[in-house]
C-alpha atoms as a PDB file:
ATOM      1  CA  UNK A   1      25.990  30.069  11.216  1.00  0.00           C
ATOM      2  CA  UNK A   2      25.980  30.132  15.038  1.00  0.00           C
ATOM      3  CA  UNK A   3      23.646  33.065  15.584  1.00  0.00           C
ATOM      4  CA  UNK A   4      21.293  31.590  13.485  1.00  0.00           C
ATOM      5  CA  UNK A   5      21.692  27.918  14.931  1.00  0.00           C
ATOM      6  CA  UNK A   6      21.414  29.496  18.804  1.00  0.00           C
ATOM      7  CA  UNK A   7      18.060  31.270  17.569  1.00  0.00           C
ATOM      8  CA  UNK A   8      16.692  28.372  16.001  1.00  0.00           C
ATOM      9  CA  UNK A   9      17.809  26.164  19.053  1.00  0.00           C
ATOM     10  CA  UNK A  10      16.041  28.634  21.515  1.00  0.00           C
ATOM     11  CA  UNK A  11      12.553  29.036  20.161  1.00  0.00           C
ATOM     12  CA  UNK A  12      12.748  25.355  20.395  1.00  0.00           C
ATOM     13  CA  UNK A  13      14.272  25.276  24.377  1.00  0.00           C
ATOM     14  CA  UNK A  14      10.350  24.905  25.938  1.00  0.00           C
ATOM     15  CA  UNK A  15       9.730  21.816  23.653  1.00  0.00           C
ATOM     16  CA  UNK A  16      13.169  19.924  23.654  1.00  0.00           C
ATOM     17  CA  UNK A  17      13.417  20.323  27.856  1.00  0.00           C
ATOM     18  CA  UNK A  18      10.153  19.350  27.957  1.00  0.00           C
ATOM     19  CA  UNK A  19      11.058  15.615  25.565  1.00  0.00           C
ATOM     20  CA  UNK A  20      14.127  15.407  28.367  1.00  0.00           C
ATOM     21  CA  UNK A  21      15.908  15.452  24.694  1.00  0.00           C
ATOM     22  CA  UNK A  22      19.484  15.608  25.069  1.00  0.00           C
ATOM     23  CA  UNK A  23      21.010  17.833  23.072  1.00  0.00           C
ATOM     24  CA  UNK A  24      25.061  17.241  22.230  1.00  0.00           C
ATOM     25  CA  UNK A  25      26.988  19.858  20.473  1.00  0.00           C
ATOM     26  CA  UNK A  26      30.188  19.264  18.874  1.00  0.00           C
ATOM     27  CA  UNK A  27      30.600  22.426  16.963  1.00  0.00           C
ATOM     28  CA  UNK A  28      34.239  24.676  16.025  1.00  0.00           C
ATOM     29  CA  UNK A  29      35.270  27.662  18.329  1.00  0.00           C
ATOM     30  CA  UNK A  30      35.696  29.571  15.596  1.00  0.00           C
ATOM     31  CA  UNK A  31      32.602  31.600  14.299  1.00  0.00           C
ATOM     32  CA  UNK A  32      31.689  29.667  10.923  1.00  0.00           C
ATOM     33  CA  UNK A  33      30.612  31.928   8.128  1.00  0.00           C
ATOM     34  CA  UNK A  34      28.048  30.990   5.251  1.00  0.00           C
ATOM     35  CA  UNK A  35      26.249  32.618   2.547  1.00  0.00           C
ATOM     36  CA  UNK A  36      23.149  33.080   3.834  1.00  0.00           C
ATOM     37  CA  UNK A  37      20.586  35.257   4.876  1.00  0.00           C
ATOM     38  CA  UNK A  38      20.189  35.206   8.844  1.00  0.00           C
ATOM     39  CA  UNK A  39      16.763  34.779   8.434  1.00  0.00           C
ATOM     40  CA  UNK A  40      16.120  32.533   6.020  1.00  0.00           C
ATOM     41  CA  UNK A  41      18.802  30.364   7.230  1.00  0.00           C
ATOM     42  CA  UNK A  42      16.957  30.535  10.965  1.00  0.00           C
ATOM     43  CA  UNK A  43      13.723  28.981   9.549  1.00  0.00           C
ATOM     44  CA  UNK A  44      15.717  26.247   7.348  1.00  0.00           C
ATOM     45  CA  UNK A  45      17.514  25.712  11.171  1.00  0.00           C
ATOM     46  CA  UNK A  46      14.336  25.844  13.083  1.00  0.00           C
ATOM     47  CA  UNK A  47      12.423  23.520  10.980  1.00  0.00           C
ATOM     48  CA  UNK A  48      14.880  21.354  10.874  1.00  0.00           C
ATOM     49  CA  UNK A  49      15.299  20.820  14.573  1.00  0.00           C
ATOM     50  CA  UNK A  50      11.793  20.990  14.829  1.00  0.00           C
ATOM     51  CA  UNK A  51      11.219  17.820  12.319  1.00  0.00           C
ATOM     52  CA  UNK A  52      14.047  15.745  14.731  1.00  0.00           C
ATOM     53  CA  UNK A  53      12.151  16.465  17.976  1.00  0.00           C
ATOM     54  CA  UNK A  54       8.803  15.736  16.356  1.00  0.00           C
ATOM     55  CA  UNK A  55      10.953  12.474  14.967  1.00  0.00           C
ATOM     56  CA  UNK A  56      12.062  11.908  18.994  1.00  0.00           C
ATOM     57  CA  UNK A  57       8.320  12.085  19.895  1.00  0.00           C
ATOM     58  CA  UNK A  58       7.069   8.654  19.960  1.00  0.00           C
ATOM     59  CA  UNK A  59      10.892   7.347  21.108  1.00  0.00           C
ATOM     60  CA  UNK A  60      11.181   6.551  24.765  1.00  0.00           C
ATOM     61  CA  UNK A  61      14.050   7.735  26.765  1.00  0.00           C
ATOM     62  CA  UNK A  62      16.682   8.515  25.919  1.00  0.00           C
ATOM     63  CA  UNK A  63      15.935  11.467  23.422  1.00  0.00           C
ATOM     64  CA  UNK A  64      19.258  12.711  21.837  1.00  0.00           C
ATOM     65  CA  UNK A  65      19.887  15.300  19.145  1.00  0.00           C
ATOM     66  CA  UNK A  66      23.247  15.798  17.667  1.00  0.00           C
ATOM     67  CA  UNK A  67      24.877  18.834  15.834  1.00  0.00           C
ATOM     68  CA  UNK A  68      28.339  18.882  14.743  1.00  0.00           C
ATOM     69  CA  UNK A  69      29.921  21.034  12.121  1.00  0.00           C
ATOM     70  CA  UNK A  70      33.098  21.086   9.477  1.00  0.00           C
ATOM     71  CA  UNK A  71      34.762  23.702   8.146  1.00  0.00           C
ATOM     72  CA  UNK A  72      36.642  23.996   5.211  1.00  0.00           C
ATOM     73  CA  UNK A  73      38.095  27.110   2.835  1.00  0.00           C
ATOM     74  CA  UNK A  74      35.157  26.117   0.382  1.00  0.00           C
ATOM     75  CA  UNK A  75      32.397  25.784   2.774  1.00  0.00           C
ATOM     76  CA  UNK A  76      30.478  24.751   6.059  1.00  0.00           C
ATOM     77  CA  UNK A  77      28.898  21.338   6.474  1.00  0.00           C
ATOM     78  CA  UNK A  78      26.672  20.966   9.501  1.00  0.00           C
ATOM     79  CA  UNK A  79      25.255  17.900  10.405  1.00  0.00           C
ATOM     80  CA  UNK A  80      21.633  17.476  12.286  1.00  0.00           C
ATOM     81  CA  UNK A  81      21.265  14.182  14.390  1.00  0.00           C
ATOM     82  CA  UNK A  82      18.715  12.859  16.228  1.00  0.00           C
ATOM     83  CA  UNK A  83      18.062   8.797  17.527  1.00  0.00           C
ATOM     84  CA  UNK A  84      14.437   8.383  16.794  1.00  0.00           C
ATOM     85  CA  UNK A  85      13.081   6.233  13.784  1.00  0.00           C
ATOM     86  CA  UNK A  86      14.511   7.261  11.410  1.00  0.00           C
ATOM     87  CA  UNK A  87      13.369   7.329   7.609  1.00  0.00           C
ATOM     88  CA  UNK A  88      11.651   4.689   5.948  1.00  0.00           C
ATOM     89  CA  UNK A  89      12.830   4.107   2.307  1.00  0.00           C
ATOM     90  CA  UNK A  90      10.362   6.058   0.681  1.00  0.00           C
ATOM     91  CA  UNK A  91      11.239   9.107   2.304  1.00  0.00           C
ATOM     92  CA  UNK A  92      14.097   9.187   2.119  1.00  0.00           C
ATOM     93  CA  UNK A  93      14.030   9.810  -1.768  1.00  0.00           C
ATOM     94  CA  UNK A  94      10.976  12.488  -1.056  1.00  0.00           C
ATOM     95  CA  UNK A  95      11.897  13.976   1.806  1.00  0.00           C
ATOM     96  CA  UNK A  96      12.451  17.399  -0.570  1.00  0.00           C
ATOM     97  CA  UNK A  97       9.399  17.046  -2.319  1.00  0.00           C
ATOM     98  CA  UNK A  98       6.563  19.285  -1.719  1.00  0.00           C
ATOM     99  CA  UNK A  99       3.241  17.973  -0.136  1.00  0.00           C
ATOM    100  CA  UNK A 100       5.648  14.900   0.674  1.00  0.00           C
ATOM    101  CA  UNK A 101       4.837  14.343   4.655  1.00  0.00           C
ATOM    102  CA  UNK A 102       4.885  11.318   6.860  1.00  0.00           C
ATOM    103  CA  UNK A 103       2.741  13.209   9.622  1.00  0.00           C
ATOM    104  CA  UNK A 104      -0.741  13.006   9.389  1.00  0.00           C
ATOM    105  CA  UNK A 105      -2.997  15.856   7.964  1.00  0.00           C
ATOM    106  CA  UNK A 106      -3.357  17.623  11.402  1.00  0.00           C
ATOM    107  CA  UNK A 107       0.415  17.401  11.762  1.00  0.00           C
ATOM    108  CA  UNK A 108       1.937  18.833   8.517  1.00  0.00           C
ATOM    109  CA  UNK A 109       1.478  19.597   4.759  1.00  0.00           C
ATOM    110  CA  UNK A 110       4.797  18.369   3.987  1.00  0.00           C
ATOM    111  CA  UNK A 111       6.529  21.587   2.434  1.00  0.00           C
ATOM    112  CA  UNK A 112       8.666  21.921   5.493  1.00  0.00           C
ATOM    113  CA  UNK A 113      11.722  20.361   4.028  1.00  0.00           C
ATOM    114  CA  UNK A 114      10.708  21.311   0.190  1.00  0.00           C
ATOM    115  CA  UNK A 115      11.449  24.929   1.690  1.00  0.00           C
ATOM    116  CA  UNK A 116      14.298  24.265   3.245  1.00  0.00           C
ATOM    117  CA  UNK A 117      15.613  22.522   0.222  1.00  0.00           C
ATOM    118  CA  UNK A 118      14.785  25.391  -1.963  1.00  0.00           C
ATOM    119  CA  UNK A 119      16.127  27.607   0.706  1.00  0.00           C
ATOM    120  CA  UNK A 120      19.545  25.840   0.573  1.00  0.00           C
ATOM    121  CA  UNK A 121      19.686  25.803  -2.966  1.00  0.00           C
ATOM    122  CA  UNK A 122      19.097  29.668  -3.597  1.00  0.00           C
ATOM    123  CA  UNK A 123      22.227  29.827  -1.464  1.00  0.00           C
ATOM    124  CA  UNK A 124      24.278  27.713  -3.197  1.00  0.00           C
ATOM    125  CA  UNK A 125      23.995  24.882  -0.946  1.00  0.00           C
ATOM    126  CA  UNK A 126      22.732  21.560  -0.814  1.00  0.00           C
ATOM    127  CA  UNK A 127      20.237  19.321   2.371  1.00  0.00           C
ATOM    128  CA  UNK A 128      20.974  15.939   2.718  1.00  0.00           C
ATOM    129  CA  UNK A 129      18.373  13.334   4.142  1.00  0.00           C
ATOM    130  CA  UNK A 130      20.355   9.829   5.107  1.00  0.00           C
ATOM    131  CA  UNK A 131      19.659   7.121   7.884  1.00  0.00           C
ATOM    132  CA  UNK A 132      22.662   7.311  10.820  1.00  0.00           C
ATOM    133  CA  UNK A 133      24.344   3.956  10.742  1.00  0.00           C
ATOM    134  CA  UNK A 134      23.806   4.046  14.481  1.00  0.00           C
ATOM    135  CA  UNK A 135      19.925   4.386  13.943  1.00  0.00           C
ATOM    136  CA  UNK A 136      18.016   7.676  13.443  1.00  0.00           C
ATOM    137  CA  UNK A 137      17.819  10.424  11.077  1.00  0.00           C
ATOM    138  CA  UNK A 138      20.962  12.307   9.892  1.00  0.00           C
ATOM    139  CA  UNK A 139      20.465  15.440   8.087  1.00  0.00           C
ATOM    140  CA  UNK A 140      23.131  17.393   6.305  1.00  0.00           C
ATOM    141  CA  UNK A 141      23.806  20.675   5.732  1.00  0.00           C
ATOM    142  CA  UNK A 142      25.854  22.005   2.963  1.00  0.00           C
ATOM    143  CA  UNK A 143      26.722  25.941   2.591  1.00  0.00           C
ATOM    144  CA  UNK A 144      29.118  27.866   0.675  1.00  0.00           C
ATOM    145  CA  UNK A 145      32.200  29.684   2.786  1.00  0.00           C
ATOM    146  CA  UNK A 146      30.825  33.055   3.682  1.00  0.00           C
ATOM    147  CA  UNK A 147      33.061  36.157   4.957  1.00  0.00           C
ATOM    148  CA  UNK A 148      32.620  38.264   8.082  1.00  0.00           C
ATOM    149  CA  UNK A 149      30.766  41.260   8.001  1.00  0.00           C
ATOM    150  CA  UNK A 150      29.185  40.058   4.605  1.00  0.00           C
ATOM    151  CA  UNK A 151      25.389  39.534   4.613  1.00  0.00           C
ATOM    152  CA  UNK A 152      23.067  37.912   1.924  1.00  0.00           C
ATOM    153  CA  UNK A 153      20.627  39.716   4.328  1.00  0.00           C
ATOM    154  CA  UNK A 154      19.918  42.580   2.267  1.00  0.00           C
ATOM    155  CA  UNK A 155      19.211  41.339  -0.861  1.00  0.00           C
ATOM    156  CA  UNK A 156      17.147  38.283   1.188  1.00  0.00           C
ATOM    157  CA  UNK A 157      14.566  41.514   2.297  1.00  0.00           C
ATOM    158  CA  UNK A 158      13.976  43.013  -0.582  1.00  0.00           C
ATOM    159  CA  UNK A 159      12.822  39.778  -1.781  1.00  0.00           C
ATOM    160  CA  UNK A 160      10.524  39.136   1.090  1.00  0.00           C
END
């Protein structure tokens, strides 16, 4: 998972330094293995962080963004955290759902997240969308226990 998340975090560096977003980290030592594909998983991770700065964009100071992680035999759960708005009730039961967007037409066709969430789900896993009790959007991350040295990355290219 780390590789992936680290990627994903530093095609997004410019932008996030740029919001003076904070970002906190409260992730395990320990490398955390899923079943994923590297890539694929990188461009559920990327648009993901990418929604919660866009999210942090009409918040004044201070910008955070959270990511913590949990690691059981059975799996990974990582949790994405930011303090902006938030969702409003109807998305969050559409937030999946393709052509579903909150931006305006110039900023999205809303099939960011209906990727992801098909993305997940081809792995085995499951995306969460919930409002932080402390205010903002909390997004979580469900993947199956992967084991070192094992890759879904092979059968992930002959797909593409």
């Amino acid at each position: 998972l780390q590789p992936a998340l680290d990627d994903a975090l530093a095609l997004l560096a410019k932008r996030r330094r740029s919001m003076e977003v904070e970002l906190i980290r409260d992730l395990p030592a320990a490398t955390l293995w899923v079943e994923a594909g590297e890539t694929r998983l990188r461009q559920v991770l990327g648009n993901l962080l990418a929604n919660a700065l866009d999210a942090l964009t009409e918040k004044g100071p201070p910008r955070r963004l959270w990511l913590s992680a949990q690691s059981t035999p059975e799996g990974v759960t990582l949790y994405i955290r930011d303090n902006g708005p938030g969702f409003c009730m109807e998305a969050l039961g559409r937030a999946g759902e393709p052509f579903y967007t909150t931006k305006t037409r110039t900023q999205g066709l809303g099939l960011g997240l209906a990727i992801c969430d098909t993305l997940i789900r081809a792995f085995g896993g499951e995306l969460l969308f919930a409002n932080h009790k402390e205010g903002g959007a909390l997004i979580t991350l469900r993947l199956r226990a992967g084991a070192p040295g094992v890759s879904l990355q092979a059968s992930e290219d002959s797909r593409s």
